[in-house]
Structure formats: structure tokens, C-alpha cells
PDB file of N, CA and C in Angstrom:
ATOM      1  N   UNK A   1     115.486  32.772  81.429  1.00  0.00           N
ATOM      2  CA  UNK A   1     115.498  31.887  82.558  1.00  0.00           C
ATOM      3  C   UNK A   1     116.936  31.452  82.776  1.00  0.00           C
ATOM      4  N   UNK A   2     117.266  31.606  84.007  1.00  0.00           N
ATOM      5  CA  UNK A   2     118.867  31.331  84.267  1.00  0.00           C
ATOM      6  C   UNK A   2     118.899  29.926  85.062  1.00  0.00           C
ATOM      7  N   UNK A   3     119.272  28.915  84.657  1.00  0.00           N
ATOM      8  CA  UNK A   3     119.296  27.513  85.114  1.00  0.00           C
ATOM      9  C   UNK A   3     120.733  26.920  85.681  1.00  0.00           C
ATOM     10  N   UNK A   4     120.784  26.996  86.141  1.00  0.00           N
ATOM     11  CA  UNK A   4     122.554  26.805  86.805  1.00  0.00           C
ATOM     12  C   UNK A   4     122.598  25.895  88.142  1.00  0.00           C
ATOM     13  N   UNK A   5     123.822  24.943  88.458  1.00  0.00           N
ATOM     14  CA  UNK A   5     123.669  24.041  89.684  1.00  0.00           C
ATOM     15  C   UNK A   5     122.558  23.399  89.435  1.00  0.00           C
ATOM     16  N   UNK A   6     122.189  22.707  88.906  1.00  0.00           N
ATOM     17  CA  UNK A   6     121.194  21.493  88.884  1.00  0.00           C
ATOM     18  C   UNK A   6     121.802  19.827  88.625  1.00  0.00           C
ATOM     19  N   UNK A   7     121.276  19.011  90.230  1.00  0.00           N
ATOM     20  CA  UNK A   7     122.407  18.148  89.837  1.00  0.00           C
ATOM     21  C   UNK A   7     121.444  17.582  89.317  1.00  0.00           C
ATOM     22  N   UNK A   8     122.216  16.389  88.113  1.00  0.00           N
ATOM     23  CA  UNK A   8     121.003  15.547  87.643  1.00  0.00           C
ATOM     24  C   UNK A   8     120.432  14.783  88.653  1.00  0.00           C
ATOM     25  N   UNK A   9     119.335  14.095  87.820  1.00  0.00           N
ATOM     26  CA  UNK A   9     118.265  12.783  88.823  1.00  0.00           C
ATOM     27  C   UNK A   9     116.901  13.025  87.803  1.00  0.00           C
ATOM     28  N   UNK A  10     116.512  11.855  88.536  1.00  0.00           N
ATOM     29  CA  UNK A  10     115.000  11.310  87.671  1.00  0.00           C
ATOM     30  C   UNK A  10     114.195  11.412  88.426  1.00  0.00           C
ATOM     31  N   UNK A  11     113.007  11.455  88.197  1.00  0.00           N
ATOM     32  CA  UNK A  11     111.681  11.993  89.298  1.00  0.00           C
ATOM     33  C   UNK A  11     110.512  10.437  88.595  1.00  0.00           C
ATOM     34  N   UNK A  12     109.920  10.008  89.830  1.00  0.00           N
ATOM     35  CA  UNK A  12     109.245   9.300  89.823  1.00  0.00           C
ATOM     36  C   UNK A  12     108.340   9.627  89.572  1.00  0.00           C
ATOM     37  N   UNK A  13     107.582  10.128  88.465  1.00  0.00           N
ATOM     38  CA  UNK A  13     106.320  11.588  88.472  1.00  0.00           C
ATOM     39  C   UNK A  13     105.359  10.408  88.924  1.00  0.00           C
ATOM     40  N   UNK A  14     104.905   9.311  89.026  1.00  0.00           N
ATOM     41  CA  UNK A  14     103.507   8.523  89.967  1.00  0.00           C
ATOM     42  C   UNK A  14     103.916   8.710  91.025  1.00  0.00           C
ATOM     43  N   UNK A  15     104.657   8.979  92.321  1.00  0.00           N
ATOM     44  CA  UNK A  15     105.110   9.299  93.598  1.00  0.00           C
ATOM     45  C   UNK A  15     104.588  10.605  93.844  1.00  0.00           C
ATOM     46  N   UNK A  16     104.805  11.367  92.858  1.00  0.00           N
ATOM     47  CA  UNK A  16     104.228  12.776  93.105  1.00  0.00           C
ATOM     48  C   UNK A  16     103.057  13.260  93.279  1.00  0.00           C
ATOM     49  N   UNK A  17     102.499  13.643  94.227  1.00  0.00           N
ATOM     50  CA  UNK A  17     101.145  14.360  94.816  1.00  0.00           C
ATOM     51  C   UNK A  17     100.683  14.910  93.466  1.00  0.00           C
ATOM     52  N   UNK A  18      98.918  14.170  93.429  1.00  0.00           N
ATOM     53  CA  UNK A  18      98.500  14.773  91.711  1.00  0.00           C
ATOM     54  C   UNK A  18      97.151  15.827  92.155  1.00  0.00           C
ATOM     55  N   UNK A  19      97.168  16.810  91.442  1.00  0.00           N
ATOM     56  CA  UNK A  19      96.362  17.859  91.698  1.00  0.00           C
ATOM     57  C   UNK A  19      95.675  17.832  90.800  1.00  0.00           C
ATOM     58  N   UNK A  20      94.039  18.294  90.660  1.00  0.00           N
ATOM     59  CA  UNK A  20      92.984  18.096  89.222  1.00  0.00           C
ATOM     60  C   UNK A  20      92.515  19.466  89.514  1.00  0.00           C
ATOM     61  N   UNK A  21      92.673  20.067  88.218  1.00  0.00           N
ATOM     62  CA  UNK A  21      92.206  21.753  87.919  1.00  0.00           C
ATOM     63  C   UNK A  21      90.870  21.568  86.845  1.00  0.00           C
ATOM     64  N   UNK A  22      90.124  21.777  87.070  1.00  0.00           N
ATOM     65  CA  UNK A  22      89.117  22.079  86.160  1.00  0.00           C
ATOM     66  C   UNK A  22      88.862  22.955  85.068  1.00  0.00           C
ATOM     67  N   UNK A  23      88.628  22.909  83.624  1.00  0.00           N
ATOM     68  CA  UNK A  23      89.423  23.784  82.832  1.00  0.00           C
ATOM     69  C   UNK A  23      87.315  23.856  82.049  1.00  0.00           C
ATOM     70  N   UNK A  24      87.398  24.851  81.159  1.00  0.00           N
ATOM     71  CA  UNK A  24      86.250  25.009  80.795  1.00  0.00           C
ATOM     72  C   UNK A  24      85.511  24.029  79.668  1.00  0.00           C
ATOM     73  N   UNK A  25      86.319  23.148  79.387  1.00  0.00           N
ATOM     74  CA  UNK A  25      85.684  21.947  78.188  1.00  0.00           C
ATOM     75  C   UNK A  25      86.363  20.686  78.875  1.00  0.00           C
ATOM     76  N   UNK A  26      87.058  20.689  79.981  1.00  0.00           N
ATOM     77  CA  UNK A  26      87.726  19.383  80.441  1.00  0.00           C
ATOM     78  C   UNK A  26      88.465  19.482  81.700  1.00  0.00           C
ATOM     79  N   UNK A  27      89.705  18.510  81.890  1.00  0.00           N
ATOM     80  CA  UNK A  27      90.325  18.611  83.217  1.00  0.00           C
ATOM     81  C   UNK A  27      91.970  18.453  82.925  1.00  0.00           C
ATOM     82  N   UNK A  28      92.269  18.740  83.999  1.00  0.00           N
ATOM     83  CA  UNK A  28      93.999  18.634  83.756  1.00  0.00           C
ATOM     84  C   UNK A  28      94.618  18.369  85.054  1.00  0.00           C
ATOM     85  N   UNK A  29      95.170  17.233  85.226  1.00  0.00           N
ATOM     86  CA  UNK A  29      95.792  17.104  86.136  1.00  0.00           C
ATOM     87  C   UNK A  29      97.409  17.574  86.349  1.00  0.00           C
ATOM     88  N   UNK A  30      97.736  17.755  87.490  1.00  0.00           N
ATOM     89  CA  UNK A  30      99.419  18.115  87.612  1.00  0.00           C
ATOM     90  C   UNK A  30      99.985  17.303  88.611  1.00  0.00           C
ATOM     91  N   UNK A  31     101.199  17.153  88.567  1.00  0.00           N
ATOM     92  CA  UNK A  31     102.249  16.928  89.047  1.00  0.00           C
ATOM     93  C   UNK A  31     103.470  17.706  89.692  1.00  0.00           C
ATOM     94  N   UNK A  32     103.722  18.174  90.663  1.00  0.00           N
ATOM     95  CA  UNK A  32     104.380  19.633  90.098  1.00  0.00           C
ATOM     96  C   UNK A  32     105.731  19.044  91.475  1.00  0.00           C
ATOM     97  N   UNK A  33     106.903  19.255  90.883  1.00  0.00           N
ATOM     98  CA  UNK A  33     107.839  19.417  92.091  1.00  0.00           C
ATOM     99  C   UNK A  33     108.869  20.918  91.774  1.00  0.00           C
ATOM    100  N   UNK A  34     109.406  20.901  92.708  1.00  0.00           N
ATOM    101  CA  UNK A  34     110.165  22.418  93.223  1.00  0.00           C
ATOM    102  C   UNK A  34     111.869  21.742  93.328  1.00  0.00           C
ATOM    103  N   UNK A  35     112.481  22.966  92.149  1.00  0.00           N
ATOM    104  CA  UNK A  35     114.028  22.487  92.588  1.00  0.00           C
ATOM    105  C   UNK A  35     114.570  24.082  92.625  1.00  0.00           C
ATOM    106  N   UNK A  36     115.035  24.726  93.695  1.00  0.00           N
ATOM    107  CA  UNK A  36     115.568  26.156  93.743  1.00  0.00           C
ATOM    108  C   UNK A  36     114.445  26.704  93.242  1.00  0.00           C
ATOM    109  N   UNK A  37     114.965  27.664  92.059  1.00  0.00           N
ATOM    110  CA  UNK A  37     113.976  28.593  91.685  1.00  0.00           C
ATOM    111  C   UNK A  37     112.762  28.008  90.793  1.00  0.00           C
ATOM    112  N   UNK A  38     113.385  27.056  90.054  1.00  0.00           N
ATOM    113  CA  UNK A  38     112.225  26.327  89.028  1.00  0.00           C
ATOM    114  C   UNK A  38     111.685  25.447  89.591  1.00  0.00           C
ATOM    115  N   UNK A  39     110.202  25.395  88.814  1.00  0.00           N
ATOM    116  CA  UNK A  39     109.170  24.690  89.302  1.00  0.00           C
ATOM    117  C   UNK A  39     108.919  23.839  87.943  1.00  0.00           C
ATOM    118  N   UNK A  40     108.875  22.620  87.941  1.00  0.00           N
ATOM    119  CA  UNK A  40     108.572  20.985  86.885  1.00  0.00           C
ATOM    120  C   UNK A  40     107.066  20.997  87.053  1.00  0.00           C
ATOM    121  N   UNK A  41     106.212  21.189  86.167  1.00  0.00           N
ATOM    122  CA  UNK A  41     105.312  20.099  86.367  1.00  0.00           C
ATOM    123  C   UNK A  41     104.963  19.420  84.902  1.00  0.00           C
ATOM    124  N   UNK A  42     104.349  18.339  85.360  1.00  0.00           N
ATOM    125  CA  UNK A  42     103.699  16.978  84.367  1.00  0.00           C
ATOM    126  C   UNK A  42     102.652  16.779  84.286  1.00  0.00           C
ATOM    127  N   UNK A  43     101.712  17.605  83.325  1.00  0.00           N
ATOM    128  CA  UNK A  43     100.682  17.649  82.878  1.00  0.00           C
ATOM    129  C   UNK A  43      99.892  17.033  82.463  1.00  0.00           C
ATOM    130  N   UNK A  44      98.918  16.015  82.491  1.00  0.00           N
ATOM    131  CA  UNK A  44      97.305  15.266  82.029  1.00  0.00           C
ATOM    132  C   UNK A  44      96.467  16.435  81.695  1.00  0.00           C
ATOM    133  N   UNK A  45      95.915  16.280  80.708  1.00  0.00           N
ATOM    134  CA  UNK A  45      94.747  17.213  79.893  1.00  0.00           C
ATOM    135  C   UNK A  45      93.985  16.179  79.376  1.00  0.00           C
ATOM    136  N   UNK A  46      92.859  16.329  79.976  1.00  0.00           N
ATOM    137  CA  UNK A  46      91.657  15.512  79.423  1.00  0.00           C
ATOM    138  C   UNK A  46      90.654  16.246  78.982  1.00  0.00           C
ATOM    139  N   UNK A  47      90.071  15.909  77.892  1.00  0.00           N
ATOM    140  CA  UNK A  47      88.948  16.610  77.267  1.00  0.00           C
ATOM    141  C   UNK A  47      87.491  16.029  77.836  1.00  0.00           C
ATOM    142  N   UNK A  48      86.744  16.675  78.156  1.00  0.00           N
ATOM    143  CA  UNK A  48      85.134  16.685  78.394  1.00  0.00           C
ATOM    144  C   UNK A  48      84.534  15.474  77.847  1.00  0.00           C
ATOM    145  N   UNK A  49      83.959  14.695  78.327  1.00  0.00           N
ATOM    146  CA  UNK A  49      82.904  14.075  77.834  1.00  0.00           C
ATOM    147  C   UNK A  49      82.521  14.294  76.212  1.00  0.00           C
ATOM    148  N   UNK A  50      82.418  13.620  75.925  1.00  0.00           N
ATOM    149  CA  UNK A  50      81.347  13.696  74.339  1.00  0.00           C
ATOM    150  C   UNK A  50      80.009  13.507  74.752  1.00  0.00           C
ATOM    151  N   UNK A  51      79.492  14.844  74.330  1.00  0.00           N
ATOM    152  CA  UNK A  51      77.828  15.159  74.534  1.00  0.00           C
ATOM    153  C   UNK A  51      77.292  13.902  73.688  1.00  0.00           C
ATOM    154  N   UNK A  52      77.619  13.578  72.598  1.00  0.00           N
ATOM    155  CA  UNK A  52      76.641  12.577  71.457  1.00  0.00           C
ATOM    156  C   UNK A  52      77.338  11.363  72.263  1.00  0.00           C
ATOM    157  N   UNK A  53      78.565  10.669  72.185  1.00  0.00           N
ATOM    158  CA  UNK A  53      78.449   9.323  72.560  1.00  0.00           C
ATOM    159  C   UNK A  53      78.268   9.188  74.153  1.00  0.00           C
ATOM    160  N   UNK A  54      78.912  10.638  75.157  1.00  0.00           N
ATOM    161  CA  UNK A  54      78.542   9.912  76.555  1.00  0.00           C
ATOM    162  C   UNK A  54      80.108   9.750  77.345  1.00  0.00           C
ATOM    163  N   UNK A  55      81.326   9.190  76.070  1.00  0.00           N
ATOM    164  CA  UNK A  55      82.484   8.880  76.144  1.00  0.00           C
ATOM    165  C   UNK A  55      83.351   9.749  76.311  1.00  0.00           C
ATOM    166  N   UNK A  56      83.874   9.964  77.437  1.00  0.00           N
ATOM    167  CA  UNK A  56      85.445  10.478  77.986  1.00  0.00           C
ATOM    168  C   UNK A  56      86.456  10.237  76.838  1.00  0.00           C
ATOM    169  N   UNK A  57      86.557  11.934  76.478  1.00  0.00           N
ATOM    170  CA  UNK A  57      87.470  12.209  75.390  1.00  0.00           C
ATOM    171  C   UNK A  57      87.320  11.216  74.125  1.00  0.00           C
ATOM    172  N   UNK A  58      86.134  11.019  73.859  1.00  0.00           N
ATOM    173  CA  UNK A  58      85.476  10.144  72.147  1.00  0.00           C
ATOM    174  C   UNK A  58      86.325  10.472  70.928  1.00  0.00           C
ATOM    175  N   UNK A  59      86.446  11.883  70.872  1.00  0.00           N
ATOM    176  CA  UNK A  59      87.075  12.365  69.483  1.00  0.00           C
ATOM    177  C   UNK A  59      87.896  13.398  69.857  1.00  0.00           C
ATOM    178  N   UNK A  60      88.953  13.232  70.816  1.00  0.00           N
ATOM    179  CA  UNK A  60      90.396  13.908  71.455  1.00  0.00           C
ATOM    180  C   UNK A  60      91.156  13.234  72.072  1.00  0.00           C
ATOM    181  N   UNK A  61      92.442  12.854  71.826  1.00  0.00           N
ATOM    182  CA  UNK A  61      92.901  12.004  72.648  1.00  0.00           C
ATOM    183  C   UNK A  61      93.582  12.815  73.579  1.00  0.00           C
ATOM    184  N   UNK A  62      94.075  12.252  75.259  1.00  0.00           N
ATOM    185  CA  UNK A  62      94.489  12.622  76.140  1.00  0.00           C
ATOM    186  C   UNK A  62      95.910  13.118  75.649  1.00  0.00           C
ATOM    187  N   UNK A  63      96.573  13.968  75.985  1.00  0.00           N
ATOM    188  CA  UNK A  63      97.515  14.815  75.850  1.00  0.00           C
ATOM    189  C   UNK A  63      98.501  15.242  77.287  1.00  0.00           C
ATOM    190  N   UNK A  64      99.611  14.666  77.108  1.00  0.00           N
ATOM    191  CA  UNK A  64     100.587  15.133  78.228  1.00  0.00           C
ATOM    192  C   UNK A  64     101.657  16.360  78.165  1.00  0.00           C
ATOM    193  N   UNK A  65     101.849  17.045  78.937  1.00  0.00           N
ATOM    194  CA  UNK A  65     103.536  17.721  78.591  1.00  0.00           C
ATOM    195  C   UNK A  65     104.181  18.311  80.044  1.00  0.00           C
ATOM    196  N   UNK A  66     105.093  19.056  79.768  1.00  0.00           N
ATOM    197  CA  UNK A  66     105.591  19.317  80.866  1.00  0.00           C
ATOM    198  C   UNK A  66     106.137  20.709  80.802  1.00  0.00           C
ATOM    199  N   UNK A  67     106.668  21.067  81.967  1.00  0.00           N
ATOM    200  CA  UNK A  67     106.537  22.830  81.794  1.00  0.00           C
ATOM    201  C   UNK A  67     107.801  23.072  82.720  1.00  0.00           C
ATOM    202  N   UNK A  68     108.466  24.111  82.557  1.00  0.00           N
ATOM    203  CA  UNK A  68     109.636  24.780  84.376  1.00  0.00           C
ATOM    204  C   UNK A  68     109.218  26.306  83.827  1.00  0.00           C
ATOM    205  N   UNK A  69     108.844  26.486  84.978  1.00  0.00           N
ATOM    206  CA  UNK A  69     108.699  28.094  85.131  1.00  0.00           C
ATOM    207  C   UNK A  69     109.872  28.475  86.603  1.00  0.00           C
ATOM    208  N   UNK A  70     110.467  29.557  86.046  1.00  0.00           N
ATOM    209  CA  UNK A  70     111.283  29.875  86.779  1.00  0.00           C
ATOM    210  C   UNK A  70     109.995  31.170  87.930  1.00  0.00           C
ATOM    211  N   UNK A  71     110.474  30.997  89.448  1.00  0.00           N
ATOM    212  CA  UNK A  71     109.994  31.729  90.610  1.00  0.00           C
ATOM    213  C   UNK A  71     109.923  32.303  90.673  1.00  0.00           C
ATOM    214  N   UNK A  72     109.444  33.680  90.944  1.00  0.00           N
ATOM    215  CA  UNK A  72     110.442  34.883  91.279  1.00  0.00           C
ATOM    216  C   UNK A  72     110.270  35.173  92.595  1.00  0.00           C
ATOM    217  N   UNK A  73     111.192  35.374  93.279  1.00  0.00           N
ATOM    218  CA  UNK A  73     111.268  35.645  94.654  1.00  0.00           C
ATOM    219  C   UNK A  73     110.354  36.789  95.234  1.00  0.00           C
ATOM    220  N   UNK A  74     110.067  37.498  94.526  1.00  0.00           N
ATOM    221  CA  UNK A  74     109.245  38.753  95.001  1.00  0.00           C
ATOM    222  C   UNK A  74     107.895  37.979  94.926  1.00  0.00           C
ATOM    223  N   UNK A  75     107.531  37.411  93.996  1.00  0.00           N
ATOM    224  CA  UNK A  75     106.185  36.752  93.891  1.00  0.00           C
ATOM    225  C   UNK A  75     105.360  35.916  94.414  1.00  0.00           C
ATOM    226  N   UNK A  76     104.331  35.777  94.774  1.00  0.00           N
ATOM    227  CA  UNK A  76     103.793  34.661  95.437  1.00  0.00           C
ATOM    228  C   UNK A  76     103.301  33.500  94.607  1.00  0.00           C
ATOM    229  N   UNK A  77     103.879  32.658  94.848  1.00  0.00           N
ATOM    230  CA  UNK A  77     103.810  30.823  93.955  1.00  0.00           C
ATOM    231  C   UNK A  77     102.378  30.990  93.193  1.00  0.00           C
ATOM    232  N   UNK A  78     102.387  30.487  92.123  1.00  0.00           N
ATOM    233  CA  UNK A  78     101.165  30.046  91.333  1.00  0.00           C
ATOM    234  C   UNK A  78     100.441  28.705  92.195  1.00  0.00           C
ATOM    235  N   UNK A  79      99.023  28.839  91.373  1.00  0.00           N
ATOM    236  CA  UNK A  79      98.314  27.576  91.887  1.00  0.00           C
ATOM    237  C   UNK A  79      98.045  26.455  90.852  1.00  0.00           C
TER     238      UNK A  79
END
């Protein structure tokens, strides 16, 4: 990944438009902004319900991270 010309700055990631993907035991929300070729996003992963107590993520706790995937111009954007 070639990263070059990036001026600094801070991103307000609650300002940012949040998207919810549905994953096969839970959910994950994103955050995602665009600088040139790389793409940021700020990840929420929530785990499923607990079948026995009923409780949203009982025995997993919520988990964040963040990701840059570089573009490729020939390609058409991920979802």
C-alpha cells in the first residue's frame, strides 16, 4: 500500500454516516470515510443475542477497530 500526501486531521467518527451489515451470529456497524485512494473505516461488532439469558452480547463484549484499504482504480468500491 503506497500512502503518500496525506495532510494530517482528526475525523469526528459520530458525524460520520453509520451503516449496519448483518453478519451470521451478530452485527457490525461502519463508519467509513474516503481520502484519495484509501478508504478509513471504524468498526462496531456486536455479537447476537444470548439464546439462554435473552441479553445483547451476555458473554462477548462489543469490539471496535479500524481498517484503510487502499482502492484500486480499475475496481469497483466495496460495500
Amino acid at each position: 500500500m503506497r500512502m503518500s500526501d496525506i495532510p494530517f486531521g482528526t475525523t469526528d467518527w459520530t458525524a460520520v454516516e453509520l451503516t449496519t451489515h448483518k453478519g451470521e451470529v451478530g452485527v457490525a456497524t461502519w463508519r467509513t470515510r474516503q481520502f484519495g485512494d484509501i478508504r478509513v473505516r471504524m468498526v462496531d461488532i456486536r455479537p447476537a443475542m444470548s439464546r439462554t439469558t435473552g441479553a445483547e452480547g451476555a458473554h462477548h463484549p462489543a469490539a471496535s477497530t479500524a481498517s484503510c484499504t487502499p482502492i484500486s482504480r480499475t475496481a469497483a468500491p466495496s460495500r
